[in-house]
PDB file of N, CA and C in Angstrom:
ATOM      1  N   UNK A   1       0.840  -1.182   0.000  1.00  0.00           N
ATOM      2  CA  UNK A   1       0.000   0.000   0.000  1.00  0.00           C
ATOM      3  C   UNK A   1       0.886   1.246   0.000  1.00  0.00           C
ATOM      4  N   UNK A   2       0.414   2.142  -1.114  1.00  0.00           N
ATOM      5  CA  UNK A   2       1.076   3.427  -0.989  1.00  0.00           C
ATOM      6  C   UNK A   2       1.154   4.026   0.537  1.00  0.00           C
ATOM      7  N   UNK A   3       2.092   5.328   0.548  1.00  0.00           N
ATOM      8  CA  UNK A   3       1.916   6.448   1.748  1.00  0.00           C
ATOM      9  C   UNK A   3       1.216   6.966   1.474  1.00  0.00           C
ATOM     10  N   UNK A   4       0.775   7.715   1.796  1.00  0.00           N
ATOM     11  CA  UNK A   4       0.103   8.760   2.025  1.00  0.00           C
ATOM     12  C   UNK A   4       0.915  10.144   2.795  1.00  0.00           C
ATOM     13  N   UNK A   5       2.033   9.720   3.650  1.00  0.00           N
ATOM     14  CA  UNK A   5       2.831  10.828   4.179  1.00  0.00           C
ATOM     15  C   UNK A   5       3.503  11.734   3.210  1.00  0.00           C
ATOM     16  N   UNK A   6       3.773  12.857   3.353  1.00  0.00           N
ATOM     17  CA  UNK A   6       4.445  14.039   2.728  1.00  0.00           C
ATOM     18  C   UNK A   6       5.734  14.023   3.240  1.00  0.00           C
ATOM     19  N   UNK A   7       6.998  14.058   2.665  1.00  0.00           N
ATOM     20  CA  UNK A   7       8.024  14.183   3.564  1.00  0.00           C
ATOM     21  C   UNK A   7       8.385  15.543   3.226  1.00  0.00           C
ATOM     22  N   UNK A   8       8.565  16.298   4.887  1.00  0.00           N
ATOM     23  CA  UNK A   8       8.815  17.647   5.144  1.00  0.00           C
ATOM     24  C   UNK A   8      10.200  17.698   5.285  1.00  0.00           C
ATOM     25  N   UNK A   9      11.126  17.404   5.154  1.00  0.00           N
ATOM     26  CA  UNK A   9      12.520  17.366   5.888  1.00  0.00           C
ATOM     27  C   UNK A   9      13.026  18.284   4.766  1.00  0.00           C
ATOM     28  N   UNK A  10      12.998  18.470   3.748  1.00  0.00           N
ATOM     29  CA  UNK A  10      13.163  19.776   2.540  1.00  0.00           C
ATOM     30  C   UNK A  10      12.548  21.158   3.033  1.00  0.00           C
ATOM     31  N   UNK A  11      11.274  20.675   3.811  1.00  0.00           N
ATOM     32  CA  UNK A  11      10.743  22.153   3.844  1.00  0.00           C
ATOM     33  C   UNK A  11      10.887  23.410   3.915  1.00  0.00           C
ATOM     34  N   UNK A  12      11.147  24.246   3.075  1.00  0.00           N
ATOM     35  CA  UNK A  12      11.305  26.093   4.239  1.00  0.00           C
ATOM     36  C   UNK A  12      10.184  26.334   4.848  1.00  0.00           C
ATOM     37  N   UNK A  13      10.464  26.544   5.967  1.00  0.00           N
ATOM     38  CA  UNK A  13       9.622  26.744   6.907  1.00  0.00           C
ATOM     39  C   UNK A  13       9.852  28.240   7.388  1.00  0.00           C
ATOM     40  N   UNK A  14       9.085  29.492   7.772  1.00  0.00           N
ATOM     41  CA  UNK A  14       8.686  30.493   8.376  1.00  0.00           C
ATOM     42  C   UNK A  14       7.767  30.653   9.280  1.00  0.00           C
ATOM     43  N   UNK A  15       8.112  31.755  10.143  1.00  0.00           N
ATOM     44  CA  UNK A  15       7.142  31.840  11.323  1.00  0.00           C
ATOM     45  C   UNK A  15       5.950  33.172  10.583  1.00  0.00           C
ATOM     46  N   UNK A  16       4.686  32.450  10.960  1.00  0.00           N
ATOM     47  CA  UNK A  16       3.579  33.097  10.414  1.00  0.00           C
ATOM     48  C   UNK A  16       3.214  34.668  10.842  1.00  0.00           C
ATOM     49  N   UNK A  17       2.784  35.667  10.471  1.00  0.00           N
ATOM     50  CA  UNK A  17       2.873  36.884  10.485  1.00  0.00           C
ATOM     51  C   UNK A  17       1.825  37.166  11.968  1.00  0.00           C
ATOM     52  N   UNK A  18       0.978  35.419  12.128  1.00  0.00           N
ATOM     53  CA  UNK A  18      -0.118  35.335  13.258  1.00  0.00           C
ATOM     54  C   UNK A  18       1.154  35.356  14.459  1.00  0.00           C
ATOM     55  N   UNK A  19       2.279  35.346  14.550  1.00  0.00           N
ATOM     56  CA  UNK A  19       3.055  34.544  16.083  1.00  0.00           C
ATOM     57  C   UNK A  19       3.496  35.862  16.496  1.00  0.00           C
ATOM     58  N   UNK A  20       3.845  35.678  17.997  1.00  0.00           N
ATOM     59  CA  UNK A  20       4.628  37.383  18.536  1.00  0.00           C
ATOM     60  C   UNK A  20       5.851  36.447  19.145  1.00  0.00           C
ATOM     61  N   UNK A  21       6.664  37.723  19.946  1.00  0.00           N
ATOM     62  CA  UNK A  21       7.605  37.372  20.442  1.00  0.00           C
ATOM     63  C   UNK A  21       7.398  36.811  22.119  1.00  0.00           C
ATOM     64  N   UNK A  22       5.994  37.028  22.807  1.00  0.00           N
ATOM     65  CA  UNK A  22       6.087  36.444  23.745  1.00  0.00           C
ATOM     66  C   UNK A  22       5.484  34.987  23.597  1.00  0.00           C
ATOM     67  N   UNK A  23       5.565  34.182  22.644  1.00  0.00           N
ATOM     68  CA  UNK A  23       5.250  32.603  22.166  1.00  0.00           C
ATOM     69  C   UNK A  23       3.583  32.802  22.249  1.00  0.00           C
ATOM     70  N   UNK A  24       2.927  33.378  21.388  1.00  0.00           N
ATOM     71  CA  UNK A  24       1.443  33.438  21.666  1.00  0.00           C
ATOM     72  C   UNK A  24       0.971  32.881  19.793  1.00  0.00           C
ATOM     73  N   UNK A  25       0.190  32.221  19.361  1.00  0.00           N
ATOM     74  CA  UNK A  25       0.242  31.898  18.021  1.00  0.00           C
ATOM     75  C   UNK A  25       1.480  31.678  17.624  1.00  0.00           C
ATOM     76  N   UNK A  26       1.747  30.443  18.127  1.00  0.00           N
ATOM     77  CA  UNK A  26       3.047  30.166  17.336  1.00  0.00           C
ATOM     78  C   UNK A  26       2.827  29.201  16.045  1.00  0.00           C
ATOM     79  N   UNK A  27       2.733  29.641  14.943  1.00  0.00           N
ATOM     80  CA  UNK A  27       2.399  28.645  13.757  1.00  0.00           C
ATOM     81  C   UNK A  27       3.532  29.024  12.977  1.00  0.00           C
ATOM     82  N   UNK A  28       3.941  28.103  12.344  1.00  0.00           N
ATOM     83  CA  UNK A  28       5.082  27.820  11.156  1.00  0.00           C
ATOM     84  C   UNK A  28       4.773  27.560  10.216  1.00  0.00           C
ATOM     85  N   UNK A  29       4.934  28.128   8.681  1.00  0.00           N
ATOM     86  CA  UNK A  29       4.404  27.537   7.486  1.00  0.00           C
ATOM     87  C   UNK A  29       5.343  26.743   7.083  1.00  0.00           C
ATOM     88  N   UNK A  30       5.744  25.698   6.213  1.00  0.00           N
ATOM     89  CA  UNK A  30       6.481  24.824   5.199  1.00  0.00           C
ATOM     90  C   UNK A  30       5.739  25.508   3.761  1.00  0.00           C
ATOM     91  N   UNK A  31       7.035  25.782   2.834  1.00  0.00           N
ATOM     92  CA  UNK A  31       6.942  25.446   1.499  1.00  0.00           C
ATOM     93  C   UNK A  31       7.778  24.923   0.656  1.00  0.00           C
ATOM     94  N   UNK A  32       7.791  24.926  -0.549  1.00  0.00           N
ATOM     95  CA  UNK A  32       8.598  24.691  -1.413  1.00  0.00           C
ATOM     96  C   UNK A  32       9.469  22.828  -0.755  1.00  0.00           C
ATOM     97  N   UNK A  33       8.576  22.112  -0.721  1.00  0.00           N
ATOM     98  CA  UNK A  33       9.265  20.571  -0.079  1.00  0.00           C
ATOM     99  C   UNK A  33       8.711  19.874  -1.696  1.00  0.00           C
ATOM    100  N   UNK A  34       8.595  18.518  -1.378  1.00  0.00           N
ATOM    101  CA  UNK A  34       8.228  17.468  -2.327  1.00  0.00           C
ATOM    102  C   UNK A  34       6.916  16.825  -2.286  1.00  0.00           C
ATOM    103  N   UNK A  35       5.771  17.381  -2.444  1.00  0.00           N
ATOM    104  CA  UNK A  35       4.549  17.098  -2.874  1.00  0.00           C
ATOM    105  C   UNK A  35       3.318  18.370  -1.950  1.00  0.00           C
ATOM    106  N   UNK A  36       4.492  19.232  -2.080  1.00  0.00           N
ATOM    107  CA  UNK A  36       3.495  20.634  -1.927  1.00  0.00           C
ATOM    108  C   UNK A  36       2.327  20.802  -3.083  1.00  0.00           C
ATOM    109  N   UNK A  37       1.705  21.904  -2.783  1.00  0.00           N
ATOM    110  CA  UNK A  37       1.019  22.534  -3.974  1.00  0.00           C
ATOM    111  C   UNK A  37       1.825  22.837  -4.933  1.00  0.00           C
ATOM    112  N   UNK A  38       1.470  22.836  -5.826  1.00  0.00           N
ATOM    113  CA  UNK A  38       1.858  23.797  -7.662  1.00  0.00           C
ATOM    114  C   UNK A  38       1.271  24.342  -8.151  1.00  0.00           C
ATOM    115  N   UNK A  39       0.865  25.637  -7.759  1.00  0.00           N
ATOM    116  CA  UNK A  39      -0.421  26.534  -8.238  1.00  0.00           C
ATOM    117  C   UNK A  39      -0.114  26.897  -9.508  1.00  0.00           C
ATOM    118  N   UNK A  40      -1.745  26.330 -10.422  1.00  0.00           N
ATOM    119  CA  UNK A  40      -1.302  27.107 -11.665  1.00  0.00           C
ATOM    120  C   UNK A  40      -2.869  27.684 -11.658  1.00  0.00           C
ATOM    121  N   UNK A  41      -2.785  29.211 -12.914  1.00  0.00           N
ATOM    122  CA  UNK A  41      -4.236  29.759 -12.838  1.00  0.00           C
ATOM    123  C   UNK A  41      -5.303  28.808 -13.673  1.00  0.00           C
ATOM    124  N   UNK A  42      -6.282  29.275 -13.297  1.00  0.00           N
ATOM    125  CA  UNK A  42      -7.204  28.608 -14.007  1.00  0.00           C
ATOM    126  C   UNK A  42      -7.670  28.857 -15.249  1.00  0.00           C
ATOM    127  N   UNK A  43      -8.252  28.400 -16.138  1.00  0.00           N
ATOM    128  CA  UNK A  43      -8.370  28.584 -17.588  1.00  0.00           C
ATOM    129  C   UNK A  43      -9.705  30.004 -17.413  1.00  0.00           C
ATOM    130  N   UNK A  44     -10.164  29.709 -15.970  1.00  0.00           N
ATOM    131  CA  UNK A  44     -11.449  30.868 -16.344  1.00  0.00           C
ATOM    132  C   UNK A  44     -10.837  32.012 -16.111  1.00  0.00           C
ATOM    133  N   UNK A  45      -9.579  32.279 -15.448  1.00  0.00           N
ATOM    134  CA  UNK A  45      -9.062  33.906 -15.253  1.00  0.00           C
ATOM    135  C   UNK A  45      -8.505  34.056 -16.018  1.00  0.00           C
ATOM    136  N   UNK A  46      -8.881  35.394 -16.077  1.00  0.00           N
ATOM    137  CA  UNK A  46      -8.459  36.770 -16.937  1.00  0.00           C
ATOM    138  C   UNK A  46      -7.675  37.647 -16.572  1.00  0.00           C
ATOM    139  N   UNK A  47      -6.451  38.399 -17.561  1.00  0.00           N
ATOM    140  CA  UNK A  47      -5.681  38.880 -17.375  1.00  0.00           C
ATOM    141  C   UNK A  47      -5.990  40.616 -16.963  1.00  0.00           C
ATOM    142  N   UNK A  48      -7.649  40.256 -16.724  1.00  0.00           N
ATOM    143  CA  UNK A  48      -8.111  41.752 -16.405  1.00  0.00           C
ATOM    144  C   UNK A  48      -8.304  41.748 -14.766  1.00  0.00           C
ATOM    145  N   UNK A  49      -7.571  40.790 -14.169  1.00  0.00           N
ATOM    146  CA  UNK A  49      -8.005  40.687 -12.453  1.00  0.00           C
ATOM    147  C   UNK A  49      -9.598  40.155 -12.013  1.00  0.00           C
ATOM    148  N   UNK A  50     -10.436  39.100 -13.136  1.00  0.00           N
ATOM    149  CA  UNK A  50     -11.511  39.042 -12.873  1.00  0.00           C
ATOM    150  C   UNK A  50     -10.838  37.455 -12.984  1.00  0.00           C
ATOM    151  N   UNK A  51     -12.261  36.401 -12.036  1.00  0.00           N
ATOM    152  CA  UNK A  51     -12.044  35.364 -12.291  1.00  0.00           C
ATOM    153  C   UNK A  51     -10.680  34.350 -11.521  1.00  0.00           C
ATOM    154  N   UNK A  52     -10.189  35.170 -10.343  1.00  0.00           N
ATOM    155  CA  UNK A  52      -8.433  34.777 -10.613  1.00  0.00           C
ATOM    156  C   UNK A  52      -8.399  33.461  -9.847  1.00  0.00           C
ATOM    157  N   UNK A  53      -8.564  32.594  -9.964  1.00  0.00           N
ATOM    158  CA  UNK A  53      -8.882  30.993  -9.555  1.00  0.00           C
ATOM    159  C   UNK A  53      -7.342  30.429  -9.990  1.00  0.00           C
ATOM    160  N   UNK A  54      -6.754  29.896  -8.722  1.00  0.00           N
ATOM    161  CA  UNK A  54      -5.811  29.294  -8.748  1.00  0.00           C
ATOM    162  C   UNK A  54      -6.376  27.747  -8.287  1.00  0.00           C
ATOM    163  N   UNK A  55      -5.675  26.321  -8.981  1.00  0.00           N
ATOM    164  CA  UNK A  55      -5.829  25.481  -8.478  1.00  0.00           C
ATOM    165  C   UNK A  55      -4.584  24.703  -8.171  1.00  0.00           C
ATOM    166  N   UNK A  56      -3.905  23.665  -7.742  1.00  0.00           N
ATOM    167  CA  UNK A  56      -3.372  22.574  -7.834  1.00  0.00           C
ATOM    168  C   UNK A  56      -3.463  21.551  -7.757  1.00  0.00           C
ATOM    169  N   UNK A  57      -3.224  20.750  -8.878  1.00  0.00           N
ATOM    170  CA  UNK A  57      -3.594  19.317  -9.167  1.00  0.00           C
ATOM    171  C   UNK A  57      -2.579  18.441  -9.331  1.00  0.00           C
ATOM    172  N   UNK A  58      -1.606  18.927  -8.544  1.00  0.00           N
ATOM    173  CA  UNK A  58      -0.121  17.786  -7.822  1.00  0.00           C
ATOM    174  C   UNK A  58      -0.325  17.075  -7.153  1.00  0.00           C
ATOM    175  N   UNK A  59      -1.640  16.807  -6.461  1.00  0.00           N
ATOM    176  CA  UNK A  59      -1.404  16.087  -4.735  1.00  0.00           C
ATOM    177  C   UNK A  59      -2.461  15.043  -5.146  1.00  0.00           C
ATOM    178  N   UNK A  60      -2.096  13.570  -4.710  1.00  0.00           N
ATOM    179  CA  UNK A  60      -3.280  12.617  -5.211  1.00  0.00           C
ATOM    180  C   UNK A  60      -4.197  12.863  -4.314  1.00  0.00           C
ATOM    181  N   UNK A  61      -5.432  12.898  -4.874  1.00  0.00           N
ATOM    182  CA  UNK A  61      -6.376  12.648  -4.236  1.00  0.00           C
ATOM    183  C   UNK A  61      -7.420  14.374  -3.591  1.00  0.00           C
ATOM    184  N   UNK A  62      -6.383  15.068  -4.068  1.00  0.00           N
ATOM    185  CA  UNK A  62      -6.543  16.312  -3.289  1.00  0.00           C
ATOM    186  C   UNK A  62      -6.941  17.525  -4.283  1.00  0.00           C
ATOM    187  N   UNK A  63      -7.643  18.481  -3.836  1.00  0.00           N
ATOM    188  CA  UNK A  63      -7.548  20.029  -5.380  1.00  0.00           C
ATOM    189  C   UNK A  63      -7.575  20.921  -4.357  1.00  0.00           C
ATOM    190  N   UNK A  64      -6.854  21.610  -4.016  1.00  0.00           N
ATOM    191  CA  UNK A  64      -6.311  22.799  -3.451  1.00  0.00           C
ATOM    192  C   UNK A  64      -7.155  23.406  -4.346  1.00  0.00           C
ATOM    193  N   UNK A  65      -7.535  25.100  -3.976  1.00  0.00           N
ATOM    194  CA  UNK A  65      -8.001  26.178  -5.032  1.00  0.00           C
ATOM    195  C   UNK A  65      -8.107  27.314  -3.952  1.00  0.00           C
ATOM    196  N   UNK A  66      -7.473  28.306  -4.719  1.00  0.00           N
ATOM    197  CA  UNK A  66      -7.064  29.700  -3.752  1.00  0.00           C
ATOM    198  C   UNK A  66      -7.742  30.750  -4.700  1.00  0.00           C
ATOM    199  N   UNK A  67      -7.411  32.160  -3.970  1.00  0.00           N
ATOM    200  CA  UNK A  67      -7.846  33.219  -4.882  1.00  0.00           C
ATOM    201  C   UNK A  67      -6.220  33.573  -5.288  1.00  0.00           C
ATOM    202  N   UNK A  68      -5.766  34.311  -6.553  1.00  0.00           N
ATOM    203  CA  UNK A  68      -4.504  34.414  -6.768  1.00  0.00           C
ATOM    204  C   UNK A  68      -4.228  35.678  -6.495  1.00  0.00           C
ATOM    205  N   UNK A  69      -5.476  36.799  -6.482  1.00  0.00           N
ATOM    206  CA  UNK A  69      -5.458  37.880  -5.714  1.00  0.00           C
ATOM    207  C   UNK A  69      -4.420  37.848  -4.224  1.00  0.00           C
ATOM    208  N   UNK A  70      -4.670  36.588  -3.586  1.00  0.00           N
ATOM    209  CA  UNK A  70      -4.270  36.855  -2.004  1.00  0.00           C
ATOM    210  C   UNK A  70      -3.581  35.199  -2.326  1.00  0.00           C
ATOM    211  N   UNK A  71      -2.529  35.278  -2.258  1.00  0.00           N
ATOM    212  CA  UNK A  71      -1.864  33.632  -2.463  1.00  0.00           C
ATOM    213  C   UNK A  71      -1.591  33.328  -0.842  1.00  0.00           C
ATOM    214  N   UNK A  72      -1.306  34.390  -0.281  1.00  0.00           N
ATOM    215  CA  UNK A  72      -0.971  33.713   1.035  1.00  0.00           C
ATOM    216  C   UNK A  72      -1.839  33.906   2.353  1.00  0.00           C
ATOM    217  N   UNK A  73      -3.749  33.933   1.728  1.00  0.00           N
ATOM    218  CA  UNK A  73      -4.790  33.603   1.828  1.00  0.00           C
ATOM    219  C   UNK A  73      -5.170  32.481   2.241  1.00  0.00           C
ATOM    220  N   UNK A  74      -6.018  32.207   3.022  1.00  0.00           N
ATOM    221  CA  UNK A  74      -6.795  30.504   2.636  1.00  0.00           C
ATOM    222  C   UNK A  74      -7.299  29.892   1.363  1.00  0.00           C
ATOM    223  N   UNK A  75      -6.919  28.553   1.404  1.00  0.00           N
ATOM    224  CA  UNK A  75      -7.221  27.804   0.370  1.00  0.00           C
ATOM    225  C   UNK A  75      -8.476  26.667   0.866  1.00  0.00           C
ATOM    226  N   UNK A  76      -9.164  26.539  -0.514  1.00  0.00           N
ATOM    227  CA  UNK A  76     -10.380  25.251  -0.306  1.00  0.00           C
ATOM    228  C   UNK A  76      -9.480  24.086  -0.488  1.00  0.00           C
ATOM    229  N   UNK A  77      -9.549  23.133   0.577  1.00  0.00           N
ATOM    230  CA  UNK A  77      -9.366  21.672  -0.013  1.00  0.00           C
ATOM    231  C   UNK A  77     -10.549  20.569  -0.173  1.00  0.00           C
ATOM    232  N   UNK A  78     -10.518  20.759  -1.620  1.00  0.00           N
ATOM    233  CA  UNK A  78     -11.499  19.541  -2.226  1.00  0.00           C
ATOM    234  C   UNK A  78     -10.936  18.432  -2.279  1.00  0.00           C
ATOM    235  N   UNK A  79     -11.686  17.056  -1.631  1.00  0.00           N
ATOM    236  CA  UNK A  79     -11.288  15.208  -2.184  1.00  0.00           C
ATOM    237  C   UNK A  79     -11.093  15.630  -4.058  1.00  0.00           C
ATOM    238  N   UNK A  80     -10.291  14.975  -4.720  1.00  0.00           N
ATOM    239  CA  UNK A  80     -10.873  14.704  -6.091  1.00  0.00           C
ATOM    240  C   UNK A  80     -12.308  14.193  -6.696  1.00  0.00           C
ATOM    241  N   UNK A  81     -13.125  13.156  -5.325  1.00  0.00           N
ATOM    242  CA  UNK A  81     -13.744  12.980  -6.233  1.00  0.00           C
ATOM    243  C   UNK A  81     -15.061  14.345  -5.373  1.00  0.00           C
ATOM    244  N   UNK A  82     -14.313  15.108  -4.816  1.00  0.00           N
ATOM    245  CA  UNK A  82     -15.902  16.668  -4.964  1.00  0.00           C
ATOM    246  C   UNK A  82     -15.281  17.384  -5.791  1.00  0.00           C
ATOM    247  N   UNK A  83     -14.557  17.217  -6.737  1.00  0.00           N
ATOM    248  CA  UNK A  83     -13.845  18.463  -7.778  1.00  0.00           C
ATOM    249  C   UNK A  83     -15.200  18.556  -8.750  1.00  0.00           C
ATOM    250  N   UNK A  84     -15.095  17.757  -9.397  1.00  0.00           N
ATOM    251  CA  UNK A  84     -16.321  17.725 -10.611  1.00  0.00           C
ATOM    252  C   UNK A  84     -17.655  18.123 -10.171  1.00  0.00           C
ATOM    253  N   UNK A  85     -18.059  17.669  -8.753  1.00  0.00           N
ATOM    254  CA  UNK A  85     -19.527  18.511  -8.195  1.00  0.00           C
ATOM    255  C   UNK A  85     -19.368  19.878  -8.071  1.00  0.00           C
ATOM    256  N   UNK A  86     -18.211  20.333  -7.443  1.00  0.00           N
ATOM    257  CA  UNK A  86     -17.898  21.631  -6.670  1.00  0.00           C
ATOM    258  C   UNK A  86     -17.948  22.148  -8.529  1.00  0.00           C
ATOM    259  N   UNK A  87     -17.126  22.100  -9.307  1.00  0.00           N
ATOM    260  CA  UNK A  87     -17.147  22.627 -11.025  1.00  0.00           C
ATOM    261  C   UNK A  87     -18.223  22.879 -11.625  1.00  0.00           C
ATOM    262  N   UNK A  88     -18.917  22.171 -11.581  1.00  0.00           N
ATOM    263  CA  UNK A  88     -20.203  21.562 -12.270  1.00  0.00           C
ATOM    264  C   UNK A  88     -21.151  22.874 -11.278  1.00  0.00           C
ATOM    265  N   UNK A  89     -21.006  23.153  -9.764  1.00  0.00           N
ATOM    266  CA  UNK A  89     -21.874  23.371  -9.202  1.00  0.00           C
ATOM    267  C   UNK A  89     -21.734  25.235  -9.269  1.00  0.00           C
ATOM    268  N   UNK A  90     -20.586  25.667  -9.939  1.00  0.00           N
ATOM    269  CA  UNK A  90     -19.790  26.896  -9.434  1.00  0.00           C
ATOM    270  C   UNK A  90     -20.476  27.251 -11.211  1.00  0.00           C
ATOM    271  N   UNK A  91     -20.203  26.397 -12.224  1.00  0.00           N
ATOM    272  CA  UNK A  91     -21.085  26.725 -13.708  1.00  0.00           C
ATOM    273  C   UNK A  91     -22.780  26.828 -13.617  1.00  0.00           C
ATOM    274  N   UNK A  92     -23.167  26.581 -12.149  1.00  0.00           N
ATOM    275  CA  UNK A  92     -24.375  26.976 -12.599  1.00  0.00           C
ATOM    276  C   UNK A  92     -25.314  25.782 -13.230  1.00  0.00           C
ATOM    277  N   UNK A  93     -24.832  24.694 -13.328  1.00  0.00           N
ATOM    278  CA  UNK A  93     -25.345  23.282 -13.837  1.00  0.00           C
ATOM    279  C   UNK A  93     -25.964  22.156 -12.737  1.00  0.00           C
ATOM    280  N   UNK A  94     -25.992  23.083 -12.012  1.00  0.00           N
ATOM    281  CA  UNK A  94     -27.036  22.267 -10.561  1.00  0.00           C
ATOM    282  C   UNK A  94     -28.214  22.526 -10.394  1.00  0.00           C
ATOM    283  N   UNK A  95     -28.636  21.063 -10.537  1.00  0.00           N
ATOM    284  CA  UNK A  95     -30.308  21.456 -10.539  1.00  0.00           C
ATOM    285  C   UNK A  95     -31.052  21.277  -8.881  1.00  0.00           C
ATOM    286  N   UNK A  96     -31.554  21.365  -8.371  1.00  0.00           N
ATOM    287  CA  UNK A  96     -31.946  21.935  -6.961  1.00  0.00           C
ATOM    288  C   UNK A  96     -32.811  20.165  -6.744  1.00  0.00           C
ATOM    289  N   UNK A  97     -32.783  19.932  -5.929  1.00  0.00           N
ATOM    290  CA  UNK A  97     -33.435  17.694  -5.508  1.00  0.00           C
ATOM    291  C   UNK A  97     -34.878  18.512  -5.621  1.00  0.00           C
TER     292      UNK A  97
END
């Protein structure tokens, strides 16, 4: 059976803009390791700042999707298999039970 673990030992890691100096929110980000995100834009944005849908579709099983406005924003994590509902449902192609 595959992993499923990410190995972080590559990671850059930074202290989040949330932490102070008397240890209160102490959170650390990791990036740039070996089975991070790979944000690329989406086919629906436009180079006019409308639309700006970032996704990544590196991670099995997983679809990250951010705004590219704010990259270091929150991101949605969708299973793969809610990608095609969540798509389907964001076009307007959902019909109501």
């Amino acid at each position: 059976m595959a992993s499923n673990r990410i190995d972080l030992s590559d990671a850059l890691w930074f202290k989040s803009s949330y932490s102070n100096e008397s240890g209160g929110n102490c959170v650390e980000i990791a990036s740039d390791f070996p089975g991070a995100a790979l944000w690329r834009k989406s086919s629906y944005s436009n180079g006019s700042g409308g639309d700006c849908v970032e996704v990544a579709d590196n991670i099995p099983g997983l679809v990250p999707v951010r705004d590219s406005k704010a990259p270091d924003g929150p991101a949605l994590l969708l299973t793969a298999h809610a990608w095609t509902p969540f798509v389907t449902g964001l076009k307007g192609d959902v019909r109501p039970l």
